[in-house]
C-alpha atoms as a PDB file:
ATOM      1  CA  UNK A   1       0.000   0.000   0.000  1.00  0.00           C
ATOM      2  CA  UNK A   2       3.029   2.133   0.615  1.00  0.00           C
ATOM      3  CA  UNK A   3       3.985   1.559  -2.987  1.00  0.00           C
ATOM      4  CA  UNK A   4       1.127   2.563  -4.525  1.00  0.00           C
ATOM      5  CA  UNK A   5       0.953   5.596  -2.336  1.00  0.00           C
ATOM      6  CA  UNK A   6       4.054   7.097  -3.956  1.00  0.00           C
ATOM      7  CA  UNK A   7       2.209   6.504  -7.207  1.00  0.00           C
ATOM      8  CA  UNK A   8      -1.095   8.236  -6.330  1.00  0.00           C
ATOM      9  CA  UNK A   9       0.052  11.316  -8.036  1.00  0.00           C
ATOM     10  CA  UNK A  10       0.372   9.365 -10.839  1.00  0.00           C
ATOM     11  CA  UNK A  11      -2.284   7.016 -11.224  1.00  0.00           C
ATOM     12  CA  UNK A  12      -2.815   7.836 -15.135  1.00  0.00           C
ATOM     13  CA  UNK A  13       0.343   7.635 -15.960  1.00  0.00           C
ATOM     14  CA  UNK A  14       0.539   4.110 -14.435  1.00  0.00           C
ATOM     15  CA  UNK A  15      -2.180   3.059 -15.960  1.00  0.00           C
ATOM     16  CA  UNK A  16      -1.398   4.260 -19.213  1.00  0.00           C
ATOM     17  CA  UNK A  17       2.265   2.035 -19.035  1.00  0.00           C
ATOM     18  CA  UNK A  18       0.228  -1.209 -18.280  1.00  0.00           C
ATOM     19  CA  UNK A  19      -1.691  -0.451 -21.733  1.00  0.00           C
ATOM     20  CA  UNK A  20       1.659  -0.186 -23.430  1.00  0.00           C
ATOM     21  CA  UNK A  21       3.158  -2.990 -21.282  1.00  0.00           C
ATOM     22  CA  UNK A  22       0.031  -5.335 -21.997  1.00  0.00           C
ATOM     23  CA  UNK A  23       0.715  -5.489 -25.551  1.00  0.00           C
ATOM     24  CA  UNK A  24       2.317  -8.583 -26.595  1.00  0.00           C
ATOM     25  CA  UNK A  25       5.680  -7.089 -28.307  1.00  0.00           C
ATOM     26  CA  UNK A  26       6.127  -5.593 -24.720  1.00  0.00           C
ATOM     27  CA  UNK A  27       4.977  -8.733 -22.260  1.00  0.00           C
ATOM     28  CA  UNK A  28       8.719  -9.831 -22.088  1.00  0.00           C
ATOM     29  CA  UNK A  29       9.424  -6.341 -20.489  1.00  0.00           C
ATOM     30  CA  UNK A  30       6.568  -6.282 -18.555  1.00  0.00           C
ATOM     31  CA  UNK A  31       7.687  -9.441 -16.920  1.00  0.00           C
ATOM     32  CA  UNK A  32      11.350  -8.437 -16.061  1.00  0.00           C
ATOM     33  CA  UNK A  33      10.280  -4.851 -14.443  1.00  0.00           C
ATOM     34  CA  UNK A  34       7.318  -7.224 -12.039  1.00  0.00           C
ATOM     35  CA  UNK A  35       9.926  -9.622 -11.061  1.00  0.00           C
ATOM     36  CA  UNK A  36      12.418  -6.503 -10.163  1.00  0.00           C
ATOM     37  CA  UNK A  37       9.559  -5.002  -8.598  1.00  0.00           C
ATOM     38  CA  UNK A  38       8.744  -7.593  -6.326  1.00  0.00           C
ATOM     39  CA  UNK A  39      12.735  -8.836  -5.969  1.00  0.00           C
ATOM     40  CA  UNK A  40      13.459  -5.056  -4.294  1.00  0.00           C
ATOM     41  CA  UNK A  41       9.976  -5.423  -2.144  1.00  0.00           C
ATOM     42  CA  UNK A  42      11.525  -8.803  -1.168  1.00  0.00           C
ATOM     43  CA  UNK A  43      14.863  -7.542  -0.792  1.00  0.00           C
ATOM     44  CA  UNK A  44      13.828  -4.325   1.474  1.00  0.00           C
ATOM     45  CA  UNK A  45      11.634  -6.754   3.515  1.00  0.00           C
ATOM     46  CA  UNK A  46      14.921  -8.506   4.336  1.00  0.00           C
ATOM     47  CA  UNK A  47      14.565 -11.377   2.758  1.00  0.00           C
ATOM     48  CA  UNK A  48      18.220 -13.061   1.699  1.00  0.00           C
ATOM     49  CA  UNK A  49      17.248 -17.067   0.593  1.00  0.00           C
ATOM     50  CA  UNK A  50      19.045 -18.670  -2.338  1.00  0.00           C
ATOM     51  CA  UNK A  51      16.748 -21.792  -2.219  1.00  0.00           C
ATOM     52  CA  UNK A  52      13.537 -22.726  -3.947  1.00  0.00           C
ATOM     53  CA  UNK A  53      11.737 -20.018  -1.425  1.00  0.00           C
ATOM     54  CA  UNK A  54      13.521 -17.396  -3.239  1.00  0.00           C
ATOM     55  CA  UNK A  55      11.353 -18.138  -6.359  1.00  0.00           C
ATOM     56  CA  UNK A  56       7.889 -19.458  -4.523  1.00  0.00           C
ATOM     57  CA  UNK A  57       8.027 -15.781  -2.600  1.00  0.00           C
ATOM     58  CA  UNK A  58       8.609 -13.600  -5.831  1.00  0.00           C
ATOM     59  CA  UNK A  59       5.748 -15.650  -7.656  1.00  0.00           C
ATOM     60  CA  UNK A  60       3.169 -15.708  -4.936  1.00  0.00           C
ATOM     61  CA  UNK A  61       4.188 -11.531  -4.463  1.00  0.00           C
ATOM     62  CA  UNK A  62       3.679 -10.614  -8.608  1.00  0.00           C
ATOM     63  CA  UNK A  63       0.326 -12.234  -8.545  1.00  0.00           C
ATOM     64  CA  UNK A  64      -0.424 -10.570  -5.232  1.00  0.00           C
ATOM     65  CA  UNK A  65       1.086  -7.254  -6.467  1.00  0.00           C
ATOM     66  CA  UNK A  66       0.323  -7.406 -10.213  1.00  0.00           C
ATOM     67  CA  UNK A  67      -3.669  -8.249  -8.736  1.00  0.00           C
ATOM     68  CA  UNK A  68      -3.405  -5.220  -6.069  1.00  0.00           C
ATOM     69  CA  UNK A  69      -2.176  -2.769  -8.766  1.00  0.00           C
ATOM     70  CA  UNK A  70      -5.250  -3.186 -10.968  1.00  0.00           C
ATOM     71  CA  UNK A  71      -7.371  -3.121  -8.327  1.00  0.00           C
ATOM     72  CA  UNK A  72      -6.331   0.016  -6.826  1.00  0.00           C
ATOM     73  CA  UNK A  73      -6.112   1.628 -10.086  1.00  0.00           C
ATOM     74  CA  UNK A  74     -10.043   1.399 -10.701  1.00  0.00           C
ATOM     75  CA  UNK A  75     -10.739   1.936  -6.503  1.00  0.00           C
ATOM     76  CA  UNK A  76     -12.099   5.325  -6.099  1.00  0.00           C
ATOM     77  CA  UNK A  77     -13.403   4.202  -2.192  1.00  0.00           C
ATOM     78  CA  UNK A  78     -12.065   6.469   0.735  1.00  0.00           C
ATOM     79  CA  UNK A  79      -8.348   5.948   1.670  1.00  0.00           C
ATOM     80  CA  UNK A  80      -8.743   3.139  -1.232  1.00  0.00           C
ATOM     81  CA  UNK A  81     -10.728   0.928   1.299  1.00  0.00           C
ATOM     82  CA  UNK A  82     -11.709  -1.479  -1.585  1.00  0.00           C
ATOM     83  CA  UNK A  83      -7.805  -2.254  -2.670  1.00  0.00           C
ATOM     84  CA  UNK A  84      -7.098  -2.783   1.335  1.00  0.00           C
ATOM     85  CA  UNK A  85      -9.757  -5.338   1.741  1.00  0.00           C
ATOM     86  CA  UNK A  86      -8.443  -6.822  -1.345  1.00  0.00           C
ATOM     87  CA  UNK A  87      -4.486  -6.797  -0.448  1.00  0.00           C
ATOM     88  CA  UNK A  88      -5.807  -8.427   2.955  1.00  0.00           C
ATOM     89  CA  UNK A  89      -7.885 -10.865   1.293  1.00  0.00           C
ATOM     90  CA  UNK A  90      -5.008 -11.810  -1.222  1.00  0.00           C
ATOM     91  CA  UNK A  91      -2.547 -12.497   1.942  1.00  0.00           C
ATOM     92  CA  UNK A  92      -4.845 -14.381   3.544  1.00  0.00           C
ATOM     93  CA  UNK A  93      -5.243 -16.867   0.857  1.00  0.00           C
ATOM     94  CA  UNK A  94      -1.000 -17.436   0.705  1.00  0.00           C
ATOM     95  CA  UNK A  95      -1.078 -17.643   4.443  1.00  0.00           C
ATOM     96  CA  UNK A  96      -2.898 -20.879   3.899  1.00  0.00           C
ATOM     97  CA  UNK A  97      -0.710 -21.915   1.680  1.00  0.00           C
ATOM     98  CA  UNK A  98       1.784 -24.169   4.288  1.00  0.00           C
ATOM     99  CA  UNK A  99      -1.386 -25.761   5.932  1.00  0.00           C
ATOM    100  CA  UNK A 100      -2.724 -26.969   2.754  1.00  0.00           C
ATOM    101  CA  UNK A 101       0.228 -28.199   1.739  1.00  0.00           C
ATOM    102  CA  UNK A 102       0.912 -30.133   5.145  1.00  0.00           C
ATOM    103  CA  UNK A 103      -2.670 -31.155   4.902  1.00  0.00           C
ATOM    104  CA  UNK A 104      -1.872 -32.566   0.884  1.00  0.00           C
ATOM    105  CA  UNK A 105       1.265 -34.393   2.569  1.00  0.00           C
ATOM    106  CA  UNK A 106      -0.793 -36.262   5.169  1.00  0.00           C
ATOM    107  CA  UNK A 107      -3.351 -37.141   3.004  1.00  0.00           C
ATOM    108  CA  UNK A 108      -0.469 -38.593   0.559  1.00  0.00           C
ATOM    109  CA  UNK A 109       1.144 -40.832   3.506  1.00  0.00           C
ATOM    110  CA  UNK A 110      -0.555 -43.464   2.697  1.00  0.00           C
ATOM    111  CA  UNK A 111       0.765 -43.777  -0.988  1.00  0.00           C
ATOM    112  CA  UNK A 112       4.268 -42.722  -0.479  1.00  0.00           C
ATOM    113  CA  UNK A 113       6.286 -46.202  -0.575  1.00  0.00           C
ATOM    114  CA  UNK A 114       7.935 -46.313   3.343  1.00  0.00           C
ATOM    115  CA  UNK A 115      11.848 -45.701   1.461  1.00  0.00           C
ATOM    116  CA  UNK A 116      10.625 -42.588   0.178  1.00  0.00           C
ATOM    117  CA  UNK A 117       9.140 -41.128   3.330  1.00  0.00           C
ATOM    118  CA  UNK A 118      10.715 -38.590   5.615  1.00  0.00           C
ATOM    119  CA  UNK A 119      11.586 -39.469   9.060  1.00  0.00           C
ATOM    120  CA  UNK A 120       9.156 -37.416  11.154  1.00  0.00           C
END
């Protein structure tokens, strides 16, 4: 929400860029600037992994961002109350994410051959 504070004044602008950036001769650069985007917002948040976190956190943060952007840019609710509610919704759902997946793992016990399992 910080973010997209700084780029209040500019709203029009903004969304003027995704227009350009949404055209298919220009997707390749619109990838590269979300992933350095969400890299620095990564980065500032202090976040140092080299492993296969490094990638799951910048994926789960474009959709989250690139999702948040839009929504904010057609949000003309008080103190952008709408894009809030959204952003909180949005990081609700990823918070889930480790319980469903040690919820998937249980439920896959029972068809993991016992060499292959992890010692618990």
């Amino acid at each position: 929400m910080t973010r997209l504070g700084v780029l209040e004044p500019h709203r029009e602008g903004l969304r003027r860029l995704l227009a350009f950036l949404a055209l298919p001769l220009n997707l390749p650069l619109a990838a590269r600037l979300l992933y350095r985007t969400v890299d620095a917002l990564w980065f500032e948040a202090g976040d140092r992994s080299t492993d296969f976190s490094f990638y799951t956190k910048r994926g789960l943060l474009a959709g989250i961002y690139a999702g948040t952007t839009l929504c904010w840019l057609d949000d003309k609710t008080a103190g952008f109350a709408r894009t809030r509610d959204f952003l909180d919704r949005r990081i609700s759902e990823v918070m889930q994410i480790p319980r469903l997946k040690a919820r998937a793992s249980e439920m896959a016990k029972p068809f993991v051959p016992p060499r292959f399992r992890r010692a618990s």
